[in-house]
N, C-alpha and C. Protein backbone atom coordinates (compact mmCIF):
# COMPACT_ATOMS: atom_id res chain seq x y z
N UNK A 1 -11.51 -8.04 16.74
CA UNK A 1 -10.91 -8.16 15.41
C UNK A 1 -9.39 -8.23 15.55
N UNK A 2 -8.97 -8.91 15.08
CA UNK A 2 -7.42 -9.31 15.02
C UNK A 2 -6.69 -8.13 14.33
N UNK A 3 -5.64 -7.77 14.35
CA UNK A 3 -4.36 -7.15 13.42
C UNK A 3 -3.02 -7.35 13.60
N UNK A 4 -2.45 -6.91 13.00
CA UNK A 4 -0.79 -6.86 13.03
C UNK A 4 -0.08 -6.20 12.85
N UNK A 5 0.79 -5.07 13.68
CA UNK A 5 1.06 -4.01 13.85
C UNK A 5 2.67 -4.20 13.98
N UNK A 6 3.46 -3.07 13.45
CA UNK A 6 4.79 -3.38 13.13
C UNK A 6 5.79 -2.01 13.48
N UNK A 7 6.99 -1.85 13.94
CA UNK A 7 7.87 -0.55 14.31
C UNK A 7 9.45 -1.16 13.52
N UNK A 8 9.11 -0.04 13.30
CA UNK A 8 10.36 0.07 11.87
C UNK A 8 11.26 1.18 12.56
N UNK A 9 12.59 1.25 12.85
CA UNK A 9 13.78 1.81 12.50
C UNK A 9 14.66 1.34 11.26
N UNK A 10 14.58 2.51 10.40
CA UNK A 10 15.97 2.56 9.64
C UNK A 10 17.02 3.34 9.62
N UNK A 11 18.33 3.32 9.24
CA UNK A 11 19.56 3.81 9.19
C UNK A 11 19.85 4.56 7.70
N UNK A 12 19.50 5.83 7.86
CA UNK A 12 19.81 6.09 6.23
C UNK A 12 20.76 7.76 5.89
N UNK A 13 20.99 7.79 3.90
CA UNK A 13 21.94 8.03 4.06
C UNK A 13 21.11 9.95 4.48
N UNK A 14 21.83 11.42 4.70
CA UNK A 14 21.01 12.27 4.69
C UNK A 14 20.21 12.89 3.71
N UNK A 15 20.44 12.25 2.24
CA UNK A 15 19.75 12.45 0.82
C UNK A 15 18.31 12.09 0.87
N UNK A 16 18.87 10.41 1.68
CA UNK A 16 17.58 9.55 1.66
C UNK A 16 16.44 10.42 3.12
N UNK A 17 16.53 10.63 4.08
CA UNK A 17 16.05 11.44 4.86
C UNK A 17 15.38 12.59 4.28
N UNK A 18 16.17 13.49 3.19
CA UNK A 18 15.79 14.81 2.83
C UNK A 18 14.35 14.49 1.96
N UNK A 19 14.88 13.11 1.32
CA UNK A 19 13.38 12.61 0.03
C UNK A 19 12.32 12.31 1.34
N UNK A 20 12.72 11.27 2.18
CA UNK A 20 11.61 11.06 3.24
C UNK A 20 10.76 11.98 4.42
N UNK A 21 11.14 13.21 4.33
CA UNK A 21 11.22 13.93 5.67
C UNK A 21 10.00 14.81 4.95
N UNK A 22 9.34 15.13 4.04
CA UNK A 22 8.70 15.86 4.11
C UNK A 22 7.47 15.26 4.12
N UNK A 23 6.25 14.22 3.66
CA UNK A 23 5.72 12.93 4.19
C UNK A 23 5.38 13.11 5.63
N UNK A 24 6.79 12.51 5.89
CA UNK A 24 6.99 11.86 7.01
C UNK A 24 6.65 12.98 8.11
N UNK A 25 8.09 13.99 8.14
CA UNK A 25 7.39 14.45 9.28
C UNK A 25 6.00 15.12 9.16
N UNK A 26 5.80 15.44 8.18
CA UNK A 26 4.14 16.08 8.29
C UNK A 26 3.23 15.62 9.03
N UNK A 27 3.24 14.08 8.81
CA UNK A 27 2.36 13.11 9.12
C UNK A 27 2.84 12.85 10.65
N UNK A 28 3.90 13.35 11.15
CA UNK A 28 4.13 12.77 12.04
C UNK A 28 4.02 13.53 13.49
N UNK A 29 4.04 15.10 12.49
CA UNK A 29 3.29 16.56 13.39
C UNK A 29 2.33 16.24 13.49
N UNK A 30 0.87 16.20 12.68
CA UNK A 30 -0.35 16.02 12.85
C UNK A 30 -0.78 14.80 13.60
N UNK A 31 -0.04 14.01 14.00
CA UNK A 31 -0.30 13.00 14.93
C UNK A 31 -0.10 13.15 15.96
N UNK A 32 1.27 14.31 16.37
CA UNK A 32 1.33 14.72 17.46
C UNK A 32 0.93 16.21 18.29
N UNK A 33 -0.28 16.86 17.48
CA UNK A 33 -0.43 17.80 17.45
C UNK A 33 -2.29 17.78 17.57
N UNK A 34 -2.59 16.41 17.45
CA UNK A 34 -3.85 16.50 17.61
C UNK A 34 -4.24 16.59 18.90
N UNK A 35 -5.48 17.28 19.16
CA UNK A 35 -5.14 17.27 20.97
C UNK A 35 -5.74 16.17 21.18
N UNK A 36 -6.19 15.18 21.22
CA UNK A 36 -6.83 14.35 21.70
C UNK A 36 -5.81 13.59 21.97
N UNK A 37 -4.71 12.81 21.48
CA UNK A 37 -3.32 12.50 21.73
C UNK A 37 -2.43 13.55 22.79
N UNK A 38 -2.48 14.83 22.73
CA UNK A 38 -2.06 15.50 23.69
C UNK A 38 -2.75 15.35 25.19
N UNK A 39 -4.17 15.53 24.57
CA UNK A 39 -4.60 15.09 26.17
C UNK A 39 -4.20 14.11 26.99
N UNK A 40 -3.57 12.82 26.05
CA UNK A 40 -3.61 11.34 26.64
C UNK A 40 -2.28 11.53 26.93
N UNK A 41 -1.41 12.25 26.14
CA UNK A 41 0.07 12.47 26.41
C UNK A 41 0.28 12.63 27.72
N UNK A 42 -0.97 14.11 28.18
CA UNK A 42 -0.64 14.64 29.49
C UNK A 42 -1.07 13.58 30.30
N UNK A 43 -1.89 13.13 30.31
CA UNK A 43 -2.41 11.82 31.51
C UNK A 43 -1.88 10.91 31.74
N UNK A 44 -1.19 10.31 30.81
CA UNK A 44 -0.04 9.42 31.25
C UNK A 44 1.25 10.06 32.07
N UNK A 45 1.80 11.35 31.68
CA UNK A 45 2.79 12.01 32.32
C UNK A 45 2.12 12.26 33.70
N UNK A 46 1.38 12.73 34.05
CA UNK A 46 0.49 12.86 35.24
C UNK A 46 0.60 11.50 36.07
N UNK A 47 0.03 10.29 35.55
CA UNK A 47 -0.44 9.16 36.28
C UNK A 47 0.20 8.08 35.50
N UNK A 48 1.20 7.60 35.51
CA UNK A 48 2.21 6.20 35.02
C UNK A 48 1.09 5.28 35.33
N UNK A 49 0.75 4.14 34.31
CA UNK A 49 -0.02 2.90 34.70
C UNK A 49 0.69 2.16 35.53
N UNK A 50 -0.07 0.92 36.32
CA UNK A 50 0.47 0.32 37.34
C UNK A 50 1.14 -0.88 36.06
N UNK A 51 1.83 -1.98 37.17
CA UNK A 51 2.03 -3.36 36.40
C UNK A 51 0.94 -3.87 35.58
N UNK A 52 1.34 -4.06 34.65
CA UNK A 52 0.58 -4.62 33.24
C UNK A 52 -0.56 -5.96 33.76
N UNK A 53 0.53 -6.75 35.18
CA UNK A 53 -0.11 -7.69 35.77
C UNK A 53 -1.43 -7.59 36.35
N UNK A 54 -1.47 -6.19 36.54
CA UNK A 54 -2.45 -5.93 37.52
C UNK A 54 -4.15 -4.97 36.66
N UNK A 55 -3.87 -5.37 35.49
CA UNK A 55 -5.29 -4.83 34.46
C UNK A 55 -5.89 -5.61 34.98
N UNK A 56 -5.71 -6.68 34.91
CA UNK A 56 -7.07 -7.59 34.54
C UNK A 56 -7.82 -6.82 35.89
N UNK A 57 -7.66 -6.54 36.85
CA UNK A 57 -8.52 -6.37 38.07
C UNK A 57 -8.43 -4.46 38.51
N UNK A 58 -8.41 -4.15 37.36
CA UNK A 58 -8.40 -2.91 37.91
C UNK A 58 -9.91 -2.10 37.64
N UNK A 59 -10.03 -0.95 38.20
CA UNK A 59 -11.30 -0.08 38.76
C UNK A 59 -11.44 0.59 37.55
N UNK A 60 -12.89 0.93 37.09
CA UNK A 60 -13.32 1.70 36.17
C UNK A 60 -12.47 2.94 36.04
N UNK A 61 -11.89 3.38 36.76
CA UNK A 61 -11.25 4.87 36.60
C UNK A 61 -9.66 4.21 36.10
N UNK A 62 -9.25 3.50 36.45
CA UNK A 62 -7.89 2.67 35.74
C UNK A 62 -8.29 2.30 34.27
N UNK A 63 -9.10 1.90 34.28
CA UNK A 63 -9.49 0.85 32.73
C UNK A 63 -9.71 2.29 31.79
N UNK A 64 -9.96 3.40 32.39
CA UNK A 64 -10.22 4.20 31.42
C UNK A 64 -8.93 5.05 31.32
N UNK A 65 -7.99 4.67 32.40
CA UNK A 65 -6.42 5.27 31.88
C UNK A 65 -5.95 4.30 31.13
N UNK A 66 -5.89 3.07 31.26
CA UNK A 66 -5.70 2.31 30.36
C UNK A 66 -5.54 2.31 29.01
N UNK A 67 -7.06 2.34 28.26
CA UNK A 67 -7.14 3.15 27.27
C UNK A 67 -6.87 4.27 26.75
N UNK A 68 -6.80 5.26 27.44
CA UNK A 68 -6.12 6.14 26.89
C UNK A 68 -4.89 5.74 26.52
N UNK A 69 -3.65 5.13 27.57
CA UNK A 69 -2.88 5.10 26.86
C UNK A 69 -2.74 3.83 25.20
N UNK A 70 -3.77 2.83 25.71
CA UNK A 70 -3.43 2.60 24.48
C UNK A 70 -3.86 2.82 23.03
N UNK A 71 -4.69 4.15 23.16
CA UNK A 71 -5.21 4.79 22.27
C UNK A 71 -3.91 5.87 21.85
N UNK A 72 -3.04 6.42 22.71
CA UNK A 72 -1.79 7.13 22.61
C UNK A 72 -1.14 6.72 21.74
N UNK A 73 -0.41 5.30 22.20
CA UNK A 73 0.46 4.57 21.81
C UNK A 73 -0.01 3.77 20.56
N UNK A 74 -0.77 3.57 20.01
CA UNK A 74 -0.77 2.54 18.91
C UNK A 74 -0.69 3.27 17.70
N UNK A 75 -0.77 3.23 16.32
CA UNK A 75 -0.30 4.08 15.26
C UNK A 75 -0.89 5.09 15.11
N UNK A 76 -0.74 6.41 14.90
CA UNK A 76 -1.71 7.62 14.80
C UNK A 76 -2.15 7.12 13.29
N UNK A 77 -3.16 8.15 13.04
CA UNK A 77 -3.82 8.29 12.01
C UNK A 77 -3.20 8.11 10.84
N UNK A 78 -2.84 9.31 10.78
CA UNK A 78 -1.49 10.34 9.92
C UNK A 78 -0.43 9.37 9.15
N UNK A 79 0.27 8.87 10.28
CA UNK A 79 1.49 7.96 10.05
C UNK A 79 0.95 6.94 9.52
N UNK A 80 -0.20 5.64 9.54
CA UNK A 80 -0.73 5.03 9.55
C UNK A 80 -1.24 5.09 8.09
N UNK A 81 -1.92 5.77 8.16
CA UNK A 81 -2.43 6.50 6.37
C UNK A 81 -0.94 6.30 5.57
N UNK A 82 -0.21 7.11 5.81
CA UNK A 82 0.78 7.00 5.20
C UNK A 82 1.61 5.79 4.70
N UNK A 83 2.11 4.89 5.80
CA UNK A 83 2.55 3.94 5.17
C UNK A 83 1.70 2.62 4.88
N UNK A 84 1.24 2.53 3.60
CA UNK A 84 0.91 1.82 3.10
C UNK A 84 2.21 1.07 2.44
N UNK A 85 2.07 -0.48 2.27
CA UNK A 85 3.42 -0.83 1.93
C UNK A 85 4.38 -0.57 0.78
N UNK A 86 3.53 -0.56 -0.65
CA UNK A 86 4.22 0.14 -0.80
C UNK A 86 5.47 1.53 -0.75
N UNK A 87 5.08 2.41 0.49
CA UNK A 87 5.83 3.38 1.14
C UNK A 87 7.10 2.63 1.90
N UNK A 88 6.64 1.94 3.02
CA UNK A 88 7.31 0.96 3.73
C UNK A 88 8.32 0.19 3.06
N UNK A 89 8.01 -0.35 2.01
CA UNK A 89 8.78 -1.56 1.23
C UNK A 89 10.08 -0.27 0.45
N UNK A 90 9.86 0.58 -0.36
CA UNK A 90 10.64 1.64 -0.83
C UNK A 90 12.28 1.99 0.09
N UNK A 91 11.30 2.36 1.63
CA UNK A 91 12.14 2.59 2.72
C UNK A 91 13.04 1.89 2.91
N UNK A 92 12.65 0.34 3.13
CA UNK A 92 13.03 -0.61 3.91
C UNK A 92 14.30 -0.93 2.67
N UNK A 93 13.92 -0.97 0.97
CA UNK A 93 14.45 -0.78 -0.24
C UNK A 93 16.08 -0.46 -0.20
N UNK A 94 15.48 0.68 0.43
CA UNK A 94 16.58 1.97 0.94
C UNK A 94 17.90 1.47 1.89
N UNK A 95 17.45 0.23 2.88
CA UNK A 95 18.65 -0.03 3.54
C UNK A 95 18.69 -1.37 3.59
N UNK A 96 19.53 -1.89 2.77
CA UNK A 96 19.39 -3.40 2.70
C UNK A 96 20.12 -3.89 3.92
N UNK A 97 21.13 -3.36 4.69
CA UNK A 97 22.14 -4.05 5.80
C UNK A 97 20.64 -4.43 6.82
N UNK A 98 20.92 -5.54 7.34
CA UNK A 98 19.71 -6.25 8.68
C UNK A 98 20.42 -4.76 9.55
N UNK A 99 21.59 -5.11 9.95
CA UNK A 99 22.18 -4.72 11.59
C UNK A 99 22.27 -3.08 11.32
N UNK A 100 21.46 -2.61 10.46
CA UNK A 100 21.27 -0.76 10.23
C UNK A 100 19.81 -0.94 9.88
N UNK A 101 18.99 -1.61 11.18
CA UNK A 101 17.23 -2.15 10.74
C UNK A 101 17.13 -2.94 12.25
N UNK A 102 16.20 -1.90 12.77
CA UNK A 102 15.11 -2.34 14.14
C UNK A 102 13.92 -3.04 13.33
N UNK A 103 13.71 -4.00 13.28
CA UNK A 103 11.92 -4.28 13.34
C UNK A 103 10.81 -5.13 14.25
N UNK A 104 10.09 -4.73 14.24
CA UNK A 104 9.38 -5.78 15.58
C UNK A 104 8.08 -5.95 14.90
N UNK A 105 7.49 -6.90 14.69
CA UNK A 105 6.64 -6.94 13.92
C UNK A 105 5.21 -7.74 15.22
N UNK A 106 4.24 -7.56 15.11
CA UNK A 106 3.28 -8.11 16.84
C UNK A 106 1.94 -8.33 15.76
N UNK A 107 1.44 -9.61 16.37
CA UNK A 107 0.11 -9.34 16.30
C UNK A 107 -0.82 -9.33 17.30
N UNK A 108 -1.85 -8.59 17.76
CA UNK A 108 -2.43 -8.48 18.31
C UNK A 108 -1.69 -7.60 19.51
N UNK A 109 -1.13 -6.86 19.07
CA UNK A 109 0.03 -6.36 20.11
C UNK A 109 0.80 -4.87 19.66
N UNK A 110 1.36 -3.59 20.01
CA UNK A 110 1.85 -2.84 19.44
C UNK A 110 3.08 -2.59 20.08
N UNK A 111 4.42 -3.01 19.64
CA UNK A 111 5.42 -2.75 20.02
C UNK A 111 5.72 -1.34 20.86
N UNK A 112 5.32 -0.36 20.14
CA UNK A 112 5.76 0.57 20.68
C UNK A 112 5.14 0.91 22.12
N UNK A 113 3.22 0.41 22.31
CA UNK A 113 2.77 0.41 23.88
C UNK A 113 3.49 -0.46 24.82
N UNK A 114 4.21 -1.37 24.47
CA UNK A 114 5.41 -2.38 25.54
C UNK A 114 6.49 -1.70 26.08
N UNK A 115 7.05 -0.90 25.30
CA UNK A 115 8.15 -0.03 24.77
C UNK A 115 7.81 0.64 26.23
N UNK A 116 6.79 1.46 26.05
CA UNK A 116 6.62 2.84 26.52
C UNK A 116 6.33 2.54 28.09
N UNK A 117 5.30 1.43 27.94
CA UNK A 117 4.57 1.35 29.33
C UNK A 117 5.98 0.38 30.10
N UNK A 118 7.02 -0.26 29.83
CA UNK A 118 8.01 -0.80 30.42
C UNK A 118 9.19 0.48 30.75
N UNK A 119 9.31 1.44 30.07
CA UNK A 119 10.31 2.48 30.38
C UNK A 119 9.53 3.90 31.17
N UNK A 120 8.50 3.61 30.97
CA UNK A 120 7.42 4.95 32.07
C UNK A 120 7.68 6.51 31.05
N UNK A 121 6.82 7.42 31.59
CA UNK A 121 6.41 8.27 30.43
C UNK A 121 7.80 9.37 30.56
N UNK A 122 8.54 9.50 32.20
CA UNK A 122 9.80 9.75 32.36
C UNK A 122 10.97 9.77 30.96
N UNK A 123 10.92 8.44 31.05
CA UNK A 123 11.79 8.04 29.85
C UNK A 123 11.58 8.17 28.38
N UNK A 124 10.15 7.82 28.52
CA UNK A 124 9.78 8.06 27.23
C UNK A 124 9.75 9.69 26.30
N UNK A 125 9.78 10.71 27.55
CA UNK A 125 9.84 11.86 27.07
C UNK A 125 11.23 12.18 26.84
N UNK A 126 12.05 11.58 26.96
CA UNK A 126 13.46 11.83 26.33
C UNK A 126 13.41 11.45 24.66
N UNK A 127 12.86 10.51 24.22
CA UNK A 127 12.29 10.54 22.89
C UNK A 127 12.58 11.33 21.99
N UNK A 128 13.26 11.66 20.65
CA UNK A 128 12.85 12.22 19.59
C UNK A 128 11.25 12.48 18.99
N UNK A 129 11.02 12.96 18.17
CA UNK A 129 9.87 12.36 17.44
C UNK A 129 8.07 12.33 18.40
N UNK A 130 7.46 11.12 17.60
CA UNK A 130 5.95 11.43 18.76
C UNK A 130 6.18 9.36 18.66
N UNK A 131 5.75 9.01 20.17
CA UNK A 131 5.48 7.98 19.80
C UNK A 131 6.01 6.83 18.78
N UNK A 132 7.48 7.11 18.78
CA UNK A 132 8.07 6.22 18.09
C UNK A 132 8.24 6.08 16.50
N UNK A 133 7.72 7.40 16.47
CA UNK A 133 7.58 7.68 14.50
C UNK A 133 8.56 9.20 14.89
N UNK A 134 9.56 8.66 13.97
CA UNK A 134 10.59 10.00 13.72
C UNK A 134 11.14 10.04 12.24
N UNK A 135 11.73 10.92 11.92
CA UNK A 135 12.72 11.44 10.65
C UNK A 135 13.88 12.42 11.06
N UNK A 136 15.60 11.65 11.42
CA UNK A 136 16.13 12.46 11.68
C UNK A 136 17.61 12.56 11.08
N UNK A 137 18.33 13.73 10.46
CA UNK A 137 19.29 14.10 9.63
C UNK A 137 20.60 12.94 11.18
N UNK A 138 21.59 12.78 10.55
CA UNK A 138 22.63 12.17 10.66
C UNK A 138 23.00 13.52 12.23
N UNK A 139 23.06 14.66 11.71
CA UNK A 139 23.43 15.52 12.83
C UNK A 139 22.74 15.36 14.24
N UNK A 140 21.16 15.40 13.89
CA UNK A 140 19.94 15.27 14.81
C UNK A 140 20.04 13.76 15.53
N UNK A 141 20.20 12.73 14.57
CA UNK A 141 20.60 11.49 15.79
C UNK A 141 21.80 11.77 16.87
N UNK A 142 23.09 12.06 15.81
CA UNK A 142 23.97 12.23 16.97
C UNK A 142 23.85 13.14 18.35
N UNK A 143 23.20 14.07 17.93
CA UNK A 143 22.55 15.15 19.13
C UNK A 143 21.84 14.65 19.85
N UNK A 144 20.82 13.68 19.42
CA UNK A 144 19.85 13.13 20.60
C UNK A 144 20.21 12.18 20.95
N UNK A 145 21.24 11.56 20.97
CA UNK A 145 21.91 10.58 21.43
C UNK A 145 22.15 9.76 23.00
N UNK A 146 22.50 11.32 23.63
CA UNK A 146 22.78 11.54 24.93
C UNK A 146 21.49 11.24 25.73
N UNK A 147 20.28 11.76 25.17
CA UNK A 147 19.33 11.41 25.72
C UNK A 147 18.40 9.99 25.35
N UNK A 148 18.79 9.48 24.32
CA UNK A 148 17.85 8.09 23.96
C UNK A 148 19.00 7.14 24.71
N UNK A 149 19.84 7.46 25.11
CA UNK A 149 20.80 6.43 26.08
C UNK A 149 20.26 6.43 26.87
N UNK A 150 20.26 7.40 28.06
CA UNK A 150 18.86 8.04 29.05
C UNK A 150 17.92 7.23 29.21
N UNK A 151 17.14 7.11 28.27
CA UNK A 151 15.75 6.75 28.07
C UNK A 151 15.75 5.17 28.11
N UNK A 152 16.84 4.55 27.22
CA UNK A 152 16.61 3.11 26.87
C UNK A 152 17.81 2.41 27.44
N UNK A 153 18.75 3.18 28.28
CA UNK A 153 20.06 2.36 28.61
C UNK A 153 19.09 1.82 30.42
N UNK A 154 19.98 0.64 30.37
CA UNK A 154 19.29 0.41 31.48
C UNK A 154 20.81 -0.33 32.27
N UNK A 155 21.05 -0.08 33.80
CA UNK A 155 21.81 -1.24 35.05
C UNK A 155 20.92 -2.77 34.38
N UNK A 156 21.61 -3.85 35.04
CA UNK A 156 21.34 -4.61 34.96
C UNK A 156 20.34 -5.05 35.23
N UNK A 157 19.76 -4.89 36.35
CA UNK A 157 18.45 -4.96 37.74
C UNK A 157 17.05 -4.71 36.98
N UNK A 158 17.17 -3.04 36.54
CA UNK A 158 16.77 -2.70 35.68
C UNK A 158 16.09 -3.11 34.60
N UNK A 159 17.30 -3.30 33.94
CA UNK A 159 16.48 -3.88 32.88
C UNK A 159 16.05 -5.22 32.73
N UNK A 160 16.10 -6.53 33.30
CA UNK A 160 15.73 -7.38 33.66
C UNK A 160 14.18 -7.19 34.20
N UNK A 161 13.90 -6.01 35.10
CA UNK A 161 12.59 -5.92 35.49
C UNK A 161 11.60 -5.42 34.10
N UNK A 162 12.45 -4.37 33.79
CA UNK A 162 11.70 -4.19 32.15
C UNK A 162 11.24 -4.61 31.53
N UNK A 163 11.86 -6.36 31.11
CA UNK A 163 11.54 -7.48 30.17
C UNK A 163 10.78 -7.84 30.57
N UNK A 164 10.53 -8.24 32.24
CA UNK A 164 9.28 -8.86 32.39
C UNK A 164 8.08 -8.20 32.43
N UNK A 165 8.05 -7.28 32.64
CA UNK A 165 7.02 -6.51 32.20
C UNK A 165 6.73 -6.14 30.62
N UNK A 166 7.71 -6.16 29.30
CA UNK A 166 7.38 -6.23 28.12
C UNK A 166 6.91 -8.02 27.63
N UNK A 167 7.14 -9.02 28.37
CA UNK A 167 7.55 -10.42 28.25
C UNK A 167 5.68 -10.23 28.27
N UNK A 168 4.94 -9.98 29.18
CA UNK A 168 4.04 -10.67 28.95
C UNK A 168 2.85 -10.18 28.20
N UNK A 169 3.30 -9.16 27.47
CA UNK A 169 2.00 -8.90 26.52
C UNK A 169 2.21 -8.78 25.26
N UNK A 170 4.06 -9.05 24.80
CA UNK A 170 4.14 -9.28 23.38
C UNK A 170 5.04 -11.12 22.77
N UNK A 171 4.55 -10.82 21.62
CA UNK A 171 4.93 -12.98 21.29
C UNK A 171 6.66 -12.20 21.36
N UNK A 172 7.13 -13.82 21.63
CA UNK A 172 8.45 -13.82 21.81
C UNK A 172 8.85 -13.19 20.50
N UNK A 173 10.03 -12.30 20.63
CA UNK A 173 11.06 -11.76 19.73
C UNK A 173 11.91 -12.44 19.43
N UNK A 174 12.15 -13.41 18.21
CA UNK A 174 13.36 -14.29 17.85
C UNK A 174 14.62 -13.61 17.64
N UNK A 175 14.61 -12.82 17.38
CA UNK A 175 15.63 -11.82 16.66
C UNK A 175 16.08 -10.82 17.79
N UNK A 176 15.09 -9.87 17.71
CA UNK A 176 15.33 -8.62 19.09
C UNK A 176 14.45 -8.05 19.63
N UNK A 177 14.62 -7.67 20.56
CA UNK A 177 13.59 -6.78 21.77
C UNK A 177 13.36 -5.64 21.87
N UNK A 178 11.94 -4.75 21.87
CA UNK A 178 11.60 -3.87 22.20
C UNK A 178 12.88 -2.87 23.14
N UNK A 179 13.34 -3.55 24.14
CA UNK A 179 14.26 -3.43 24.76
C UNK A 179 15.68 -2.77 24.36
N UNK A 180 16.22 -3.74 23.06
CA UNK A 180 17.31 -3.87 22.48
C UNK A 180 17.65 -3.28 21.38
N UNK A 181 16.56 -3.17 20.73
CA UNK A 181 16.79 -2.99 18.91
C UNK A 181 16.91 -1.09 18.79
N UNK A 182 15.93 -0.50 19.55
CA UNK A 182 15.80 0.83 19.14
C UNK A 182 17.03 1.42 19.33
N UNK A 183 17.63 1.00 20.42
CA UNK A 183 18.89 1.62 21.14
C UNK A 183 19.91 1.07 20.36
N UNK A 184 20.24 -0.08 19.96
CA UNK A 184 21.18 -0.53 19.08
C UNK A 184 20.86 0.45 17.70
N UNK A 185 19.88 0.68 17.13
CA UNK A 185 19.84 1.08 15.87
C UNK A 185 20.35 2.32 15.92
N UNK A 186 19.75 3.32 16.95
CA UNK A 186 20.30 4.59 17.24
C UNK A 186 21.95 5.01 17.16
N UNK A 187 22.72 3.91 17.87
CA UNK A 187 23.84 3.96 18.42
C UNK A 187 24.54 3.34 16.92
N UNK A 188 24.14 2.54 16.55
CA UNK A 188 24.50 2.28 14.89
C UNK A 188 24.88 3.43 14.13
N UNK A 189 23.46 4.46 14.20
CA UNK A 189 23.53 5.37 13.02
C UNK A 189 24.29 6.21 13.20
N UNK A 190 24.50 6.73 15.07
CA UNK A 190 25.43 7.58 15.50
C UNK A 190 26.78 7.30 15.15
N UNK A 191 27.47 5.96 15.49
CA UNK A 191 28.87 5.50 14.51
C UNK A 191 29.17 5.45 13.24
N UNK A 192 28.23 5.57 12.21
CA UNK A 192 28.51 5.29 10.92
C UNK A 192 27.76 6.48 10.02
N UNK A 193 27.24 7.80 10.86
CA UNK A 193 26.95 9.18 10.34
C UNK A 193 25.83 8.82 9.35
N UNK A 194 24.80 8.10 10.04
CA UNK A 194 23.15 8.16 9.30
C UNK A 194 21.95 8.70 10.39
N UNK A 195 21.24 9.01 8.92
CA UNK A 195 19.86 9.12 9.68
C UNK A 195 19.26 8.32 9.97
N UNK A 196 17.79 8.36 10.86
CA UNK A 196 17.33 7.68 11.75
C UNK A 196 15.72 7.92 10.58
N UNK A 197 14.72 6.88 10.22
CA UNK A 197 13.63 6.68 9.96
C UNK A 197 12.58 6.15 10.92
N UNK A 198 11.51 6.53 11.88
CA UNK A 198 11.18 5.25 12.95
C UNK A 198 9.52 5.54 12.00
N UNK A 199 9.03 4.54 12.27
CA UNK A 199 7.79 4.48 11.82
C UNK A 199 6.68 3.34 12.55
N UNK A 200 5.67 3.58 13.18
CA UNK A 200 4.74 2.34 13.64
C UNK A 200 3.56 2.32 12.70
N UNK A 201 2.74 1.25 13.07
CA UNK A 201 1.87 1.35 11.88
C UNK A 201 1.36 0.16 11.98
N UNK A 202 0.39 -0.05 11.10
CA UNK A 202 -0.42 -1.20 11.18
C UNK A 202 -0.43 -2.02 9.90
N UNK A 203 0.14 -3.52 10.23
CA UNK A 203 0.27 -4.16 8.28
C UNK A 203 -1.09 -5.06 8.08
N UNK A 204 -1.96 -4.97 9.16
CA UNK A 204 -3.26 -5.50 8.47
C UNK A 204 -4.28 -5.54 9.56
């Protein structure tokens, strides 16, 4: 069955956060608090998947790490339930500037499993939030700052190897990259004293 799955960063003001944050993070604890997601949390931290290149031929005991992680990574429940578009559209309402707005929109594809499985679970645990769904006051971005640089800044070498490994399991990004956008948005909100909205989810 087909879908189309979408990761939202917004830039907002701390009013707009205070209206969104209770929702949000609720939904965004219980997604990360279920153990069945914890379990998969730990197994990926344990055992990093190999090159993306190398599924197609991998051993029953791989195919079933596999899945896990992409049972991890794709929208929790919680969050998912929640934004229905109307919710989404309100948000998005909320910050009309493009360049204070990550979006990646995939079908058949979830931004945030490209994300994760190209930066390793290392990086990914520098993270705010669960899985790419956060709500954070203007203070709380600037604080985690130091570490989502960490996580998403990459040498040149680097990150070049990154892309190709996000390159082949999501449609081209006209606009911006898994790569590019989260870290730009972050570093946005940190210069201009906003909060941070992240949300994944599924639009059909």
């Amino acid at each position: 069955m087909g879908f189309t799955s979408a990761w939202s960063i917004s830039c907002h003001e701390d009013s707009v956060i205070a209206d969104l944050a209770p929702r949000t993070a609720a939904a965004i604890e219980a997604d990360r608090t279920c153990p069945r997601a914890r379990r998969r949390w730990a197994a990926w931290q344990r055992a990093p998947l190999p090159d993306h290149r190398t599924w197609w031929t991998s051993t029953p005991a791989e195919d079933e790490a596999i899945r896990s992680f992409q049972d991890l990574t794709r929208p929790g429940r919680h969050v998912d339930d929640l934004c229905e578009f109307p919710f989404v559209d309100d948000i998005w309402d909320r910050q009309p500037d493009q360049e204070l707005m990550f979006v990646s929109v995939q079908r058949k594809a979830y931004p945030v499993s490209a994300l994760f499985h190209a930066i390793g679970p290392e990086r990914a645990a520098l993270l705010p939030g669960w899985c790419g769904n956060f709500v954070l006051t203007a203070a709380e971005v600037r604080g985690a700052l130091p570490a989502v640089e960490r996580a998403l800044g990459f040498a040149t070498g680097e990150r070049e190897r990154e892309r190709v490994q996000r390159q082949i399991w999501l449609d081209t990004e006209l606009r911006e990259s898994v790569l590019d956008g989260p870290l730009r948005a972050w570093r946005a909100a940190a210069q201009v004293g906003l909060g941070l909205c992240g949300l994944a989810f599924h639009v059909e």
